[in-house]
C-alpha atoms as a PDB file:
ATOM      1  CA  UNK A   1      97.432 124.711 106.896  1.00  0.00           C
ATOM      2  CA  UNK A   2      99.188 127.316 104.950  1.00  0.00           C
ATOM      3  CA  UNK A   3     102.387 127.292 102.533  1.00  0.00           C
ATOM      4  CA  UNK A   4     105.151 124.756 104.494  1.00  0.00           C
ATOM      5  CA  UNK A   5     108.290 126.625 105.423  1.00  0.00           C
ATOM      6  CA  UNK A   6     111.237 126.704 102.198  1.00  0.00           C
ATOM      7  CA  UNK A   7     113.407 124.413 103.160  1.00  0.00           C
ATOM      8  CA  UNK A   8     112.755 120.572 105.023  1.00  0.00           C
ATOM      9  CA  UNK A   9     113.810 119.979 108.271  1.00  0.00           C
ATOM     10  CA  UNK A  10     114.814 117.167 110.556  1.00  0.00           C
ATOM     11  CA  UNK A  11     112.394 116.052 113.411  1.00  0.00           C
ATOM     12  CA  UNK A  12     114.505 117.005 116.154  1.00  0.00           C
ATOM     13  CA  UNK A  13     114.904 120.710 114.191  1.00  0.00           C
ATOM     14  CA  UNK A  14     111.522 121.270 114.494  1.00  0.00           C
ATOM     15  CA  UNK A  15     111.129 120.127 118.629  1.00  0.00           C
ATOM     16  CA  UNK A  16     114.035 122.290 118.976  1.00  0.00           C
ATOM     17  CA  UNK A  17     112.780 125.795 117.216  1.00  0.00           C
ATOM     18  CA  UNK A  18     109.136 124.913 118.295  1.00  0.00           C
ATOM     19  CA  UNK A  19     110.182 125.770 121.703  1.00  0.00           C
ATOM     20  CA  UNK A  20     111.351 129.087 120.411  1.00  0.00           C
ATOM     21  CA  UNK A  21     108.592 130.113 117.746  1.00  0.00           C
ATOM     22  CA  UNK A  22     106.473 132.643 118.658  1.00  0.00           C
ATOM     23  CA  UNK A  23     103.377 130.407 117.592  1.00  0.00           C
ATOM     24  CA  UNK A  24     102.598 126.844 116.950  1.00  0.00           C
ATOM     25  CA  UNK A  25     103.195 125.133 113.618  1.00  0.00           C
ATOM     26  CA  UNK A  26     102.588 121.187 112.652  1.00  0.00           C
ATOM     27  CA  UNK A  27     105.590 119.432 111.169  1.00  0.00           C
ATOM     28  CA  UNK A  28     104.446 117.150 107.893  1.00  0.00           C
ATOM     29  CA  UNK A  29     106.282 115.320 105.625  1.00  0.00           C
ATOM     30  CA  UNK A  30     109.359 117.197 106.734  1.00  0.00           C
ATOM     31  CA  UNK A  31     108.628 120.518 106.135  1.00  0.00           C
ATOM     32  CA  UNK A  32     106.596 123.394 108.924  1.00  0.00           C
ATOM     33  CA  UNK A  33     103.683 124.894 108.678  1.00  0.00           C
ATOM     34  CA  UNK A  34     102.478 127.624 110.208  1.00  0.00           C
ATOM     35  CA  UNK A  35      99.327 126.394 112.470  1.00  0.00           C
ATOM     36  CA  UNK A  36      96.252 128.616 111.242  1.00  0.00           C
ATOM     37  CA  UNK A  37      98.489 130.346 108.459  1.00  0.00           C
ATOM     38  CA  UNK A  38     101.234 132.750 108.650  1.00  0.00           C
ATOM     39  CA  UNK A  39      98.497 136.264 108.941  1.00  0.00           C
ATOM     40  CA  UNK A  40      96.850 134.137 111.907  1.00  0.00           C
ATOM     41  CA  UNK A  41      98.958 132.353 113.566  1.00  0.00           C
ATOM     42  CA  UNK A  42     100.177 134.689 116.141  1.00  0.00           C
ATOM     43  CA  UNK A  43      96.457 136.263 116.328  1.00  0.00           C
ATOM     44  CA  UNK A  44      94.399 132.826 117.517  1.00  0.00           C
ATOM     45  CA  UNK A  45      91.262 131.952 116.241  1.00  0.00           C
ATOM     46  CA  UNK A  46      87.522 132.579 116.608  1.00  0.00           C
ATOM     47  CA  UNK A  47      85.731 132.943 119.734  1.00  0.00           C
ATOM     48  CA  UNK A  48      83.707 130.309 118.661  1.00  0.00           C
ATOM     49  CA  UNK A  49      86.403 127.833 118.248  1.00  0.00           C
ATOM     50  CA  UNK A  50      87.281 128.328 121.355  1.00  0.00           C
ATOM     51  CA  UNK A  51      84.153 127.816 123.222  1.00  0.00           C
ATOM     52  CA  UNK A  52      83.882 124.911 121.891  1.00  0.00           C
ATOM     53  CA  UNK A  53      86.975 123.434 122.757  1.00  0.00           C
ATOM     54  CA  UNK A  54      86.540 124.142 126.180  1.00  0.00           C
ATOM     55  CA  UNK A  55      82.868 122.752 126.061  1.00  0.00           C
ATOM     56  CA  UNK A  56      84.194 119.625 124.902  1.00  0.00           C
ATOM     57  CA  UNK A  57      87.485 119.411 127.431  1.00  0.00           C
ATOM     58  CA  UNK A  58      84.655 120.449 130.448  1.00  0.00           C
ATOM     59  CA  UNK A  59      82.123 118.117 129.589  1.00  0.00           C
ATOM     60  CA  UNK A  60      84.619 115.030 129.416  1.00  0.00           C
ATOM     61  CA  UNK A  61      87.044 116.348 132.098  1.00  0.00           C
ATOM     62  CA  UNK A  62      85.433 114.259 135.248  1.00  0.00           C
ATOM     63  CA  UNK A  63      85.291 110.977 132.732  1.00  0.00           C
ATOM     64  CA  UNK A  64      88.670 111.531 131.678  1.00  0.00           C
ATOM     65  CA  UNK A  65      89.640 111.540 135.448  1.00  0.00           C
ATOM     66  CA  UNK A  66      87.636 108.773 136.472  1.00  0.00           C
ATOM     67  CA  UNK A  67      89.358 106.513 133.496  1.00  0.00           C
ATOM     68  CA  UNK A  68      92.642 107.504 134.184  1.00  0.00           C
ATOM     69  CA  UNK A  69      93.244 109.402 131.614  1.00  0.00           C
ATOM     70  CA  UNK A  70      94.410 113.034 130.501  1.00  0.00           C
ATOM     71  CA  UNK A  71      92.516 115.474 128.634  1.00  0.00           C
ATOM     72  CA  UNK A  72      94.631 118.020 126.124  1.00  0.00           C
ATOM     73  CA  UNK A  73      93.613 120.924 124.621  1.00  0.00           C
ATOM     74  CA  UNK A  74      95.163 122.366 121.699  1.00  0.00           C
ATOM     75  CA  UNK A  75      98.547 123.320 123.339  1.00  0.00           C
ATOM     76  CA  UNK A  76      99.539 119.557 123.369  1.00  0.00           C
ATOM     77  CA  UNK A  77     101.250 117.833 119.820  1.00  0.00           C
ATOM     78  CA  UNK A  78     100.305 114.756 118.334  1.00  0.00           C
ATOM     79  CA  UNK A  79     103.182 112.636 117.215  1.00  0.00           C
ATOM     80  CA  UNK A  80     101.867 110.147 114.306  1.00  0.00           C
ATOM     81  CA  UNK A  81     104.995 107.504 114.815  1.00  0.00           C
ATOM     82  CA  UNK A  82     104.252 105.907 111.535  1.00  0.00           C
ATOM     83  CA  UNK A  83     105.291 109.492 109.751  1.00  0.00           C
ATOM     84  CA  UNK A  84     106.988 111.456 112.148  1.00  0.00           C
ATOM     85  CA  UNK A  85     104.513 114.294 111.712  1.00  0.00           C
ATOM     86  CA  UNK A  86     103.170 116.340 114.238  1.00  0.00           C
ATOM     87  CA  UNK A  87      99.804 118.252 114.741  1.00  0.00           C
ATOM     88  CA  UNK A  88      98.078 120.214 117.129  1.00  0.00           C
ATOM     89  CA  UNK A  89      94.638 118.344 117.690  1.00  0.00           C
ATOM     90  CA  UNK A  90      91.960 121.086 119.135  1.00  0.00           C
ATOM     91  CA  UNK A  91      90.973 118.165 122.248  1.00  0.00           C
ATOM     92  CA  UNK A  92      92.486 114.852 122.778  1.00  0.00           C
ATOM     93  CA  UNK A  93      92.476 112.380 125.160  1.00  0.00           C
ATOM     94  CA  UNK A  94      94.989 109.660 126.159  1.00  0.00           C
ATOM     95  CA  UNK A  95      94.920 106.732 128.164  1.00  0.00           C
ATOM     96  CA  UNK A  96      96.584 103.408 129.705  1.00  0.00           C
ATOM     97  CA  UNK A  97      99.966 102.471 130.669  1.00  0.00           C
ATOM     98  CA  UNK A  98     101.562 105.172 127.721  1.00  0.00           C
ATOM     99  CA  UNK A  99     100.388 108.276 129.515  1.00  0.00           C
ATOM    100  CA  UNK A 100     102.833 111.188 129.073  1.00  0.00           C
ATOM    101  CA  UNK A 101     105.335 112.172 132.013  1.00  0.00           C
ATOM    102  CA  UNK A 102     104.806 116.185 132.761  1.00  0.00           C
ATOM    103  CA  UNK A 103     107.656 117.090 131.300  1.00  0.00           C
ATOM    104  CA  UNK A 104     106.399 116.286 127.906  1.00  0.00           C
ATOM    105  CA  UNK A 105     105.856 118.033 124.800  1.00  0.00           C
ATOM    106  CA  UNK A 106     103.827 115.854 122.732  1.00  0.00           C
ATOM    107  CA  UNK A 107     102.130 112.481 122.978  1.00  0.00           C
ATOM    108  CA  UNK A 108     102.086 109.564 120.624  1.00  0.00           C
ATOM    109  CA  UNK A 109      98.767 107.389 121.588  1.00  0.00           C
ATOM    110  CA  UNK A 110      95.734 109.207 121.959  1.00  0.00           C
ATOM    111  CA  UNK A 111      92.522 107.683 121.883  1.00  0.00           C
ATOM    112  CA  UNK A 112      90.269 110.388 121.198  1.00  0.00           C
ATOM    113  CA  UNK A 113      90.807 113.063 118.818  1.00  0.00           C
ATOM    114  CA  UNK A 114      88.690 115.998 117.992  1.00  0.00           C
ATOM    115  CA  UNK A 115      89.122 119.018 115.287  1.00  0.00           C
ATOM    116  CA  UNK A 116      86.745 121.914 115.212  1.00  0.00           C
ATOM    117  CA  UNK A 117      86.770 123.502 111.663  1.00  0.00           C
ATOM    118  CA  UNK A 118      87.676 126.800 110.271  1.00  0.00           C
ATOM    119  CA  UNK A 119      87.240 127.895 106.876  1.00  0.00           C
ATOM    120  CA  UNK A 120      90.869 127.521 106.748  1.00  0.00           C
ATOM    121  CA  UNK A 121      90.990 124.237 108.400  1.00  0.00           C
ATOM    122  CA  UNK A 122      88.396 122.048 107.249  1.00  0.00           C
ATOM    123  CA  UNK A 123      89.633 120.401 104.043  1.00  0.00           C
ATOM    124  CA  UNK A 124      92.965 119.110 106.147  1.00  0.00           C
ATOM    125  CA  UNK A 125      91.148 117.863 108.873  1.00  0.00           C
ATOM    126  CA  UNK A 126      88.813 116.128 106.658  1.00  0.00           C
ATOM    127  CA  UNK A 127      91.679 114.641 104.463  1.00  0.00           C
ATOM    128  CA  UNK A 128      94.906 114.559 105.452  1.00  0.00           C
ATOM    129  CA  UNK A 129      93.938 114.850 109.088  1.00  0.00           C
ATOM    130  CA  UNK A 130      91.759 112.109 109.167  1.00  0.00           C
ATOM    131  CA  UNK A 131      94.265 109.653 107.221  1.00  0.00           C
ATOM    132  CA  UNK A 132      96.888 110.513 109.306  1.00  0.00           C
ATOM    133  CA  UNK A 133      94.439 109.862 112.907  1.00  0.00           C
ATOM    134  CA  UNK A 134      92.758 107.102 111.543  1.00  0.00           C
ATOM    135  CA  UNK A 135      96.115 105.537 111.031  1.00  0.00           C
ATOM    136  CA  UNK A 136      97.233 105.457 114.340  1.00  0.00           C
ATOM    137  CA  UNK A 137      96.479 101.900 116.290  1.00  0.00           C
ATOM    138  CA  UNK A 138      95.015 103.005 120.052  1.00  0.00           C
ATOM    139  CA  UNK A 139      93.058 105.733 118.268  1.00  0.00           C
ATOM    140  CA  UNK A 140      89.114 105.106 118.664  1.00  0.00           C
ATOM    141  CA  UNK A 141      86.975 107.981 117.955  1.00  0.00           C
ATOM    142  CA  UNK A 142      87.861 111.075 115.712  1.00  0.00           C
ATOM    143  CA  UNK A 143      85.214 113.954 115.852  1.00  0.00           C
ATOM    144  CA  UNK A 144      85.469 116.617 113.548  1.00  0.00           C
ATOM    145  CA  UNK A 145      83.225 119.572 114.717  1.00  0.00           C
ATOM    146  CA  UNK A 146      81.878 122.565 112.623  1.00  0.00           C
ATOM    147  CA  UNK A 147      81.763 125.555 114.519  1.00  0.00           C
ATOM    148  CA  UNK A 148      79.159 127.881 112.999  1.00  0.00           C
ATOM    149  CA  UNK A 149      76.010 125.202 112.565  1.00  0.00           C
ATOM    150  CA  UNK A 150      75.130 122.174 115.291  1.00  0.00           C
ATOM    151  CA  UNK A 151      77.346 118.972 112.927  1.00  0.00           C
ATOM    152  CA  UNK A 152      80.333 116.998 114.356  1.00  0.00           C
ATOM    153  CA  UNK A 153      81.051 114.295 112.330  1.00  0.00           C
ATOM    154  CA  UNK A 154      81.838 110.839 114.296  1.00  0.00           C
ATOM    155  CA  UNK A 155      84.455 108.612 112.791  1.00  0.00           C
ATOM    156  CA  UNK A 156      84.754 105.282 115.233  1.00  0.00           C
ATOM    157  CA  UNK A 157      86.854 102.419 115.333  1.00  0.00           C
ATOM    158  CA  UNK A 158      85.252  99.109 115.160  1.00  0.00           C
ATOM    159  CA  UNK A 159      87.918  96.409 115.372  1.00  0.00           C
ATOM    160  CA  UNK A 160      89.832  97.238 111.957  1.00  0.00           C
ATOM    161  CA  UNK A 161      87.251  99.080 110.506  1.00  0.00           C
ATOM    162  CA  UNK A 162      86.549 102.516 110.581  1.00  0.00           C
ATOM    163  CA  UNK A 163      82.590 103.370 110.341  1.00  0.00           C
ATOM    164  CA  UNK A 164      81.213 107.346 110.159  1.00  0.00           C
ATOM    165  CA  UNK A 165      78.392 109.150 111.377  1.00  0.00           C
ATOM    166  CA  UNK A 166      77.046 112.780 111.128  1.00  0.00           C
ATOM    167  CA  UNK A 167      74.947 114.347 113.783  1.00  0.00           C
ATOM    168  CA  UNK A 168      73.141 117.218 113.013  1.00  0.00           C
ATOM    169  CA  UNK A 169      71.571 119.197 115.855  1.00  0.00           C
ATOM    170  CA  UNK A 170      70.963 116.657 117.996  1.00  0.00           C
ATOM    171  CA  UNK A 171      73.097 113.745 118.767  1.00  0.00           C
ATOM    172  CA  UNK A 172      74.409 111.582 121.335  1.00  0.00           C
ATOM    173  CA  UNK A 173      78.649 109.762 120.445  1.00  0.00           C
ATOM    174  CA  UNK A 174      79.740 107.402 122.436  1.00  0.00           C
ATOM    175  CA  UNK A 175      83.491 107.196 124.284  1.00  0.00           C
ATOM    176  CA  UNK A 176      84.569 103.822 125.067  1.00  0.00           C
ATOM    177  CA  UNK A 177      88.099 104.748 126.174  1.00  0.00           C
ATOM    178  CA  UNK A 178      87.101 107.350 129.010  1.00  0.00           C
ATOM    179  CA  UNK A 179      83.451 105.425 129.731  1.00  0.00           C
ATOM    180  CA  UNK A 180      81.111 108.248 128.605  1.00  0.00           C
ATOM    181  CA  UNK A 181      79.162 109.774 126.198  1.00  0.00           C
ATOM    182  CA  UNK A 182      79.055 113.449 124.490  1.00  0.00           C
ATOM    183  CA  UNK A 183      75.905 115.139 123.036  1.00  0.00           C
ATOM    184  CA  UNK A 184      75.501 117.799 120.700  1.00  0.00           C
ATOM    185  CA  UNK A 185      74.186 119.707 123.411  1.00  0.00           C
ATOM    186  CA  UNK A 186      77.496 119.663 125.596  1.00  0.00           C
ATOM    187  CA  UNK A 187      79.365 120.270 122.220  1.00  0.00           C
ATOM    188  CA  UNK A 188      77.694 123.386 122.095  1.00  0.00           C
ATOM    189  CA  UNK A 189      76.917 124.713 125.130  1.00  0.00           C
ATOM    190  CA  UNK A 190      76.155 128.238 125.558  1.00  0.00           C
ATOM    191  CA  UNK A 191      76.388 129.417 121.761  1.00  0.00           C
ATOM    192  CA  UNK A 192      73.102 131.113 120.529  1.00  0.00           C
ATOM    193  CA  UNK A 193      71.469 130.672 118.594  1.00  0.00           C
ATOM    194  CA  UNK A 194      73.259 127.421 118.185  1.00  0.00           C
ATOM    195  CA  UNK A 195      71.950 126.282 121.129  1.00  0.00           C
ATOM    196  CA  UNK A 196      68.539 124.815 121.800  1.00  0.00           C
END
């Protein structure tokens, strides 16, 4: 996340010019930030990145259906009710009886949540991120997934308590809200010499 924009603004400023910008930016504490920085933002990220994500969205895209739930990638916002901030998550998932009409722009209980890092990325989704996910009541699992060597690291729920795991090269997370399980393998699919 880079410098926030000068001046605060309201939530429903921000839905409002959102629509409008010519790339994505989270809304925190009041204030906008451009999503991977103001140089990048309009450029995208890595190839990488990328793959990833759509590893990740492929491999759980049959569970997701089978649960009854709907898979996001990283054109969907997060709403964290408790703050009124919003962020782009790279994959999330969302399920039960608060499942987002088509018409909407962001959704408010995920239960899955997953960040691949960047360089410029990886100290917010390690810190603020991960207070601001964790936080949220329905949420179960938050991945965060490094992009240039074979790590996610597996934050689950366990009734109040939050317990965390890192997989390195091999690996196997479980899902409980779409019924399935993700491997390393899956995660990175494809990506030599990443992949084994």
């Amino acid at each position: 996340m880079s410098a926030p924009s000068l001046k605060p603004m309201s939530v429903e400023d921000y839905l409002h010019s959102e629509e409008a910008s010519p790339f994505k930016r989270e809304y925190v504490g009041g204030f906008v930030y451009p999503l991977h920085g103001g140089t990048r933002a309009q450029a995208g990220t890595t190839a990488a990145h990328v793959r990833i994500c759509m590893n990740i969205s492929f491999a759980l895209h049959e569970a997701a259906n089978n649960a009854g739930c709907l898979l996001f990638q990283s054109d969907m916002k997060l709403r964290v009710q408790s703050t009124d901030n919003f962020y782009y998550p790279d994959v999330m998932a969302v399920c039960g009886p608060q499942l987002p009409a088509g018409d909407a722009t962001f959704v408010t209980s995920p239960c899955l949540l997953v960040e691949v890092t960047s360089k410029s990325t990886a100290q917010n989704d390690r810190r603020a991120k991960h207070a601001a996910y964790t936080a949220i009541s329905c949420v179960q699992t938050y991945l965060i997934v490094e992009q240039n060597v074979r790590r996610v690291t597996v934050y689950q729920r366990s009734g109040e308590r939050w317990t965390s795991a890192d997989l390195t090269d091999q690996g196997t997370v479980a899902l409980p809200c779409l019924g399935t399980t993700l491997t390393l393998n899956q995660v990175y699919r494809g990506m030599l010499p990443l992949d084994s």
